[in-house]
N, C-alpha and C. Protein backbone atom coordinates (compact mmCIF):
# COMPACT_ATOMS: atom_id res chain seq x y z
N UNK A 1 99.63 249.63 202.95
CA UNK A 1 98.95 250.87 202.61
C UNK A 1 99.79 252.02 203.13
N UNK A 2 100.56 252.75 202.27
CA UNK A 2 101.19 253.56 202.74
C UNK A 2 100.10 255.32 203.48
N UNK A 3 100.59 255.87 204.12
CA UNK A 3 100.39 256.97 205.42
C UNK A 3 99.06 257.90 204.70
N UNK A 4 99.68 258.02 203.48
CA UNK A 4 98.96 259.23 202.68
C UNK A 4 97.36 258.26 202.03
N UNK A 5 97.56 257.22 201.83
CA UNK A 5 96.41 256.48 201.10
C UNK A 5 95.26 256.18 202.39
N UNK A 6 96.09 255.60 203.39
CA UNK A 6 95.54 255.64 204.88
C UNK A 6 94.43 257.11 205.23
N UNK A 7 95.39 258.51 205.06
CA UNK A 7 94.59 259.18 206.13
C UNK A 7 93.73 259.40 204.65
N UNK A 8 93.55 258.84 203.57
CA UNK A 8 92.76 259.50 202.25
C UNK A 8 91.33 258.86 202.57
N UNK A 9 91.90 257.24 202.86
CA UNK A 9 90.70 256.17 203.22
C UNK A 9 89.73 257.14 204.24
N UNK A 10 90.54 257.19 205.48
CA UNK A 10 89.73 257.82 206.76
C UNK A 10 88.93 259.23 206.60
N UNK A 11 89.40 259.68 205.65
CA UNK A 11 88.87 261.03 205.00
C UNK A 11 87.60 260.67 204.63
N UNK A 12 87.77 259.95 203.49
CA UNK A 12 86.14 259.61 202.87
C UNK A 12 85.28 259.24 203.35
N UNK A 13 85.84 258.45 204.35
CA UNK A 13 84.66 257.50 205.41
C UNK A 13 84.16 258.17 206.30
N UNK A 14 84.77 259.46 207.06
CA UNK A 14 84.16 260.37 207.20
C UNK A 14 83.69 260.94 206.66
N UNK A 15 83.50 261.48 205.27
CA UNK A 15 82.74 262.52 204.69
C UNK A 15 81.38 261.70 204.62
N UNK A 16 81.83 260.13 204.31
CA UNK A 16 80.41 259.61 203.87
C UNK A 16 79.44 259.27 204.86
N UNK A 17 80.16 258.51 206.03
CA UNK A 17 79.42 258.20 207.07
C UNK A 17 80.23 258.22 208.71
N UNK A 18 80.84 259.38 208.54
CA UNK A 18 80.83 259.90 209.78
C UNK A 18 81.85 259.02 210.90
N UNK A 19 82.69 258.99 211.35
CA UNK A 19 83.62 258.28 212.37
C UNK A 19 83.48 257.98 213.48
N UNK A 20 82.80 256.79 214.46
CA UNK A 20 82.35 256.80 215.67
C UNK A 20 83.13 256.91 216.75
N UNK A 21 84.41 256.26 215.61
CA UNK A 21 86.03 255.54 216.93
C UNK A 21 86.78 255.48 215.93
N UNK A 22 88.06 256.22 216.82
CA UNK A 22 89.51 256.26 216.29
C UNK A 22 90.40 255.73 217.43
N UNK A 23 91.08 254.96 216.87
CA UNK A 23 92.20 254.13 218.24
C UNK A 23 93.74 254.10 217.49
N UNK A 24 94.81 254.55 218.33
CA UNK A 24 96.29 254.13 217.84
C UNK A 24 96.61 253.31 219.01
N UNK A 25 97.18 252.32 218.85
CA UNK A 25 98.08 251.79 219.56
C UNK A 25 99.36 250.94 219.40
N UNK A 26 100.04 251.05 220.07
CA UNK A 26 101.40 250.25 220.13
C UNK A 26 101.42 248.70 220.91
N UNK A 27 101.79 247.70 220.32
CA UNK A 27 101.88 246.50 220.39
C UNK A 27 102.81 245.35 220.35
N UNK A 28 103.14 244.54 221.19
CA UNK A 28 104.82 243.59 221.14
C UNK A 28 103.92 242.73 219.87
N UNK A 29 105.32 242.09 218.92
CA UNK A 29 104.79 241.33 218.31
C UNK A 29 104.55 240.09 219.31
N UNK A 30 103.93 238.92 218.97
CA UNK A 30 103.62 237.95 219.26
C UNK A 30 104.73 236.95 219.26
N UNK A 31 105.38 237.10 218.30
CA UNK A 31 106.87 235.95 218.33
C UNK A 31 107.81 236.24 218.44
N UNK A 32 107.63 237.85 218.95
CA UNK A 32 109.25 238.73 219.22
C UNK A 32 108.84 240.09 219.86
N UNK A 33 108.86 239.53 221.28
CA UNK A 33 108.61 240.67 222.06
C UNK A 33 109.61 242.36 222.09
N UNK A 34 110.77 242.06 221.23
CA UNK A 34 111.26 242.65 221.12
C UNK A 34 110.67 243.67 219.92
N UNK A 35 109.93 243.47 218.83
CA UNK A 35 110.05 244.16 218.05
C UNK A 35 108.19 244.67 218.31
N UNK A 36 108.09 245.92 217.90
CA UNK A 36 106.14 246.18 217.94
C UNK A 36 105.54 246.10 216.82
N UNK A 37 104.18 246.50 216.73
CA UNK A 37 103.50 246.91 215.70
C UNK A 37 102.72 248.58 216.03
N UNK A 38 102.48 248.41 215.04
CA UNK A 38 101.48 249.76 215.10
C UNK A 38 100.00 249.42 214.67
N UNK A 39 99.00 249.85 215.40
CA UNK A 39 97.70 249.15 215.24
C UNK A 39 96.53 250.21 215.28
N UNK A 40 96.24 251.32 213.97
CA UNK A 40 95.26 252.41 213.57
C UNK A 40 93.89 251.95 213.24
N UNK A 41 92.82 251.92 214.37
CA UNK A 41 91.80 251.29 214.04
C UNK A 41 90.42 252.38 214.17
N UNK A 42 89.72 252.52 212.94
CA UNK A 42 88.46 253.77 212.61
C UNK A 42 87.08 252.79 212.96
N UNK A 43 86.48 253.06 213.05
CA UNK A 43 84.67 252.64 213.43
C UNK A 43 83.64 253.75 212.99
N UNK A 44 82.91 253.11 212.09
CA UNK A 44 81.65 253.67 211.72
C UNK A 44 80.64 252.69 211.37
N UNK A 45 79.54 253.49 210.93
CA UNK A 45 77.92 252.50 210.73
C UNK A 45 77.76 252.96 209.64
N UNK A 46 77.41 252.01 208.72
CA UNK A 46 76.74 252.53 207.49
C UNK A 46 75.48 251.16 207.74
N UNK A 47 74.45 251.84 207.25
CA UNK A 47 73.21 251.17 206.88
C UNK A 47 72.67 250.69 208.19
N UNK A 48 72.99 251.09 209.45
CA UNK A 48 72.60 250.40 210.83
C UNK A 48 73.40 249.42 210.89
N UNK A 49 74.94 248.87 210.28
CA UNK A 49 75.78 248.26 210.71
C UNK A 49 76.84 248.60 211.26
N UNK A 50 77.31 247.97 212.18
CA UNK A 50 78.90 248.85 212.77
C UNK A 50 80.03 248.00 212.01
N UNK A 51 80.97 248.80 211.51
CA UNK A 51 82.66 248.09 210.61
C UNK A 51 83.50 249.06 211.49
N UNK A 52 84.49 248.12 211.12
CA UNK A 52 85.87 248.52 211.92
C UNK A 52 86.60 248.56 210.86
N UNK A 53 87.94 248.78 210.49
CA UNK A 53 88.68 248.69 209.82
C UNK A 53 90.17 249.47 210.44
N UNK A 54 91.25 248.51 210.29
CA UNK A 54 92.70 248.34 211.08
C UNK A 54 93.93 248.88 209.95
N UNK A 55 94.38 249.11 210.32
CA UNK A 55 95.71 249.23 209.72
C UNK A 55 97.08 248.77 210.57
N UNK A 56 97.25 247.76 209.98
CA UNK A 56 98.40 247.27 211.17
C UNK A 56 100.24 247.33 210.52
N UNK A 57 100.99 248.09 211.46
CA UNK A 57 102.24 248.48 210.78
C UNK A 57 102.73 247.84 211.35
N UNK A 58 103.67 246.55 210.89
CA UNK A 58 105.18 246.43 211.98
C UNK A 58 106.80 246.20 210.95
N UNK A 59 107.44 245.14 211.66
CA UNK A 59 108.08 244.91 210.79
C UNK A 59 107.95 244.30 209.57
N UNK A 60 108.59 244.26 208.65
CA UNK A 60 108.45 243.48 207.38
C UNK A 60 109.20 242.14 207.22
N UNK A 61 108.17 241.10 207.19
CA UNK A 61 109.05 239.45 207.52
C UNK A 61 110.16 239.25 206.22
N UNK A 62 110.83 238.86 206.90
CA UNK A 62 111.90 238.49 205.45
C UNK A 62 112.33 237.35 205.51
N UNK A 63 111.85 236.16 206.01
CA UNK A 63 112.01 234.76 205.80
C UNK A 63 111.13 234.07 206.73
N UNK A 64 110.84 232.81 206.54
CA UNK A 64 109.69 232.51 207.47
C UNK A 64 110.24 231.06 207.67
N UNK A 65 110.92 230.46 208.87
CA UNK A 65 111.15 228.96 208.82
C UNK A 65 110.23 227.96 209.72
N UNK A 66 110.00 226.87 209.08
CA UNK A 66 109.16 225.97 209.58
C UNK A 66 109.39 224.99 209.99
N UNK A 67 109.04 224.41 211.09
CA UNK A 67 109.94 222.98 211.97
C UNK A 67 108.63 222.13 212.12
N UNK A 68 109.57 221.07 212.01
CA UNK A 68 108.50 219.60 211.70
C UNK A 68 108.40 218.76 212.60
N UNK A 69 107.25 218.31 213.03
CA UNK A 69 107.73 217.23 213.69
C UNK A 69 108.11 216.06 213.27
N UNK A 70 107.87 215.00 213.96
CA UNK A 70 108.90 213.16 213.36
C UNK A 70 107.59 213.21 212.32
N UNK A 71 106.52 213.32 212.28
CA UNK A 71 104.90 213.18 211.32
C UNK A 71 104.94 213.53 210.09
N UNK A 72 106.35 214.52 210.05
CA UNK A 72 105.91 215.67 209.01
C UNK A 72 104.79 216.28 209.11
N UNK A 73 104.44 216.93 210.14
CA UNK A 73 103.49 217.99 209.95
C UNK A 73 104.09 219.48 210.38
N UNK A 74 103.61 220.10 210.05
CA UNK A 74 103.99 221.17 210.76
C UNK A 74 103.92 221.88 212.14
N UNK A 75 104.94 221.96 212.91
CA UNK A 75 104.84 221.99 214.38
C UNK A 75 104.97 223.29 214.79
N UNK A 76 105.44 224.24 214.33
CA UNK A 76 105.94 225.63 214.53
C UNK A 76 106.51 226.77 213.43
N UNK A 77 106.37 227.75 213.46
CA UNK A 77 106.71 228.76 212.33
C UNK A 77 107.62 229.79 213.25
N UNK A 78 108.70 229.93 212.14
CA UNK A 78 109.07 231.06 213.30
C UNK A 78 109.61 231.99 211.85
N UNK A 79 109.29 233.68 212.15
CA UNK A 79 109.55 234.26 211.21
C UNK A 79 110.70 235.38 211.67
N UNK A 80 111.45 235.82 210.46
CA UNK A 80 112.91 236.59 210.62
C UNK A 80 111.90 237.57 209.71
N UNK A 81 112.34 238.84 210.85
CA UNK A 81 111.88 240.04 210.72
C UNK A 81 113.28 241.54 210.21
N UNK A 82 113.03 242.28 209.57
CA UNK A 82 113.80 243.62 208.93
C UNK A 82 113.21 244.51 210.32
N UNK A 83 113.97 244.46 211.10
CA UNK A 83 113.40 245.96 212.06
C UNK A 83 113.57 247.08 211.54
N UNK A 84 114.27 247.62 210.47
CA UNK A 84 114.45 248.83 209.86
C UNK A 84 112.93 249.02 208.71
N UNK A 85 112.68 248.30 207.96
CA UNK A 85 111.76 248.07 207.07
C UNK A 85 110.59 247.49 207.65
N UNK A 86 109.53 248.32 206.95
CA UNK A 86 108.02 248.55 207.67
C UNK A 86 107.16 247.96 206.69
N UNK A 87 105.89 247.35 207.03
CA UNK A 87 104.78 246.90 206.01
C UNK A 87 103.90 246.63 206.35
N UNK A 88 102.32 247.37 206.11
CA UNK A 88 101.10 247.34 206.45
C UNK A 88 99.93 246.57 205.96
N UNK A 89 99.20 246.02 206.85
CA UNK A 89 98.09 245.81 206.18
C UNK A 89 97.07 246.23 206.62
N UNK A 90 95.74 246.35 206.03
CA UNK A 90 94.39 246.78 206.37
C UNK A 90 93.63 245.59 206.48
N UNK A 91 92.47 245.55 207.53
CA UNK A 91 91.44 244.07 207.99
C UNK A 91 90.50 245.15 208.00
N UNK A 92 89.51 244.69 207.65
CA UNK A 92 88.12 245.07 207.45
C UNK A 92 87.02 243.91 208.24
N UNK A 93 86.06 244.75 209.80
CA UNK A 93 85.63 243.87 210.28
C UNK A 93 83.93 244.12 210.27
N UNK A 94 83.58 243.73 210.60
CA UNK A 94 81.70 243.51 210.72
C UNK A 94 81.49 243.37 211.99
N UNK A 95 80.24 244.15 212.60
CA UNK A 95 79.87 243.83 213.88
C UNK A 95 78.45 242.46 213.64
N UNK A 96 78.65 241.80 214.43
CA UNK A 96 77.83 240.58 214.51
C UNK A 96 76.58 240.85 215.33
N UNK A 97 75.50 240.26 215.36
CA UNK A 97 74.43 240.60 215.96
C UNK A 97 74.55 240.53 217.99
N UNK A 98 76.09 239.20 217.60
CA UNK A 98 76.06 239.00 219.03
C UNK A 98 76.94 240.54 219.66
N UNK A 99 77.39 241.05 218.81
CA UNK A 99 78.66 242.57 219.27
C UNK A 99 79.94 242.01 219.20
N UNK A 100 80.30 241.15 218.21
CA UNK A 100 81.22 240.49 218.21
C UNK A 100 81.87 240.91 216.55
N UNK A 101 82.95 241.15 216.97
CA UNK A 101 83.84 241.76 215.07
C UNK A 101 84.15 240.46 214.56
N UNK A 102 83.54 240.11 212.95
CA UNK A 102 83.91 239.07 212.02
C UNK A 102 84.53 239.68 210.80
N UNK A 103 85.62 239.14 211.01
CA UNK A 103 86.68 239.77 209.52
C UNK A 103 86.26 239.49 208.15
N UNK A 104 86.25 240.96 207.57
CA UNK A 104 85.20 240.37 206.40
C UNK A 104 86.51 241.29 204.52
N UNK A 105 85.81 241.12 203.67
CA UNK A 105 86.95 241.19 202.89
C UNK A 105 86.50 242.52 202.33
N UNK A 106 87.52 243.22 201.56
CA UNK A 106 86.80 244.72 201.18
C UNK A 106 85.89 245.24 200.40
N UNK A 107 85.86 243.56 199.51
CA UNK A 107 84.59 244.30 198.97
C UNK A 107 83.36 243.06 199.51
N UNK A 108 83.01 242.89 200.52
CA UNK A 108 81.97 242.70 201.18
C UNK A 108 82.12 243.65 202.32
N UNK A 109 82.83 244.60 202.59
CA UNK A 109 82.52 246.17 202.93
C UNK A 109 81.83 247.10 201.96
N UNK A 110 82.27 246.99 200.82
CA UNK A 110 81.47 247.82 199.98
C UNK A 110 80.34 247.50 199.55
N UNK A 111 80.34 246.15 199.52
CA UNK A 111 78.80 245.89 198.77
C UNK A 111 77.64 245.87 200.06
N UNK A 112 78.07 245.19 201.30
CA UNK A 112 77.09 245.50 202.74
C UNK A 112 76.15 246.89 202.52
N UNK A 113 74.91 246.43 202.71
CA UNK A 113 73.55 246.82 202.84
C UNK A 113 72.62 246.68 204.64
């Protein structure tokens, strides 16, 4: 989701139902402490429910290799990353009765009642 479609999303969702929480943060990746992410996360309630929704920037994978064990199964992934080249995605979450976020898809954001 490129920058401009991003702050368009956060726009509306404020106009419609108001912004509870805004968070940026910076993050090591997980399989390469060397490289980060970027992690833009909004919170609001619609209908007496709380959603989250992320935007996560890092690098862009450009090959992904997989090691086997003697089973043939798969034992490990390890992915080759573009540190120059960037690519985002958006997660859309649900608050649970317990206060717990369940990742939910976008349009069971839109259709939620």
């Amino acid at each position: 989701m490129s920058d401009k479609a991003w702050e368009d999303l956060i726009d509306l969702i404020d106009s419609k139902y108001t912004l509870d929480t805004t968070e940026k943060k910076q993050e090591p990746l997980e399989d390469n402490h060397k490289l980060s992410q970027t992690i833009e996360a909004i919170g609001f309630e619609k209908d007496n429910i709380k959603f989250k929704i992320e935007r996560i920037t890092g690098p862009r994978i450009i090959d992904k290799k997989t090691f086997y064990s003697g089973q043939g199964s798969s034992n490990r992934v390890q992915y080759i990353y573009d540190p120059e080249e960037t690519s985002s995605k958006v997660v859309c979450y649900k608050q649970l009765p317990d206060g717990h976020f369940n990742e939910i898809s976008p349009e069971d954001l839109m259709m939620s009642s």
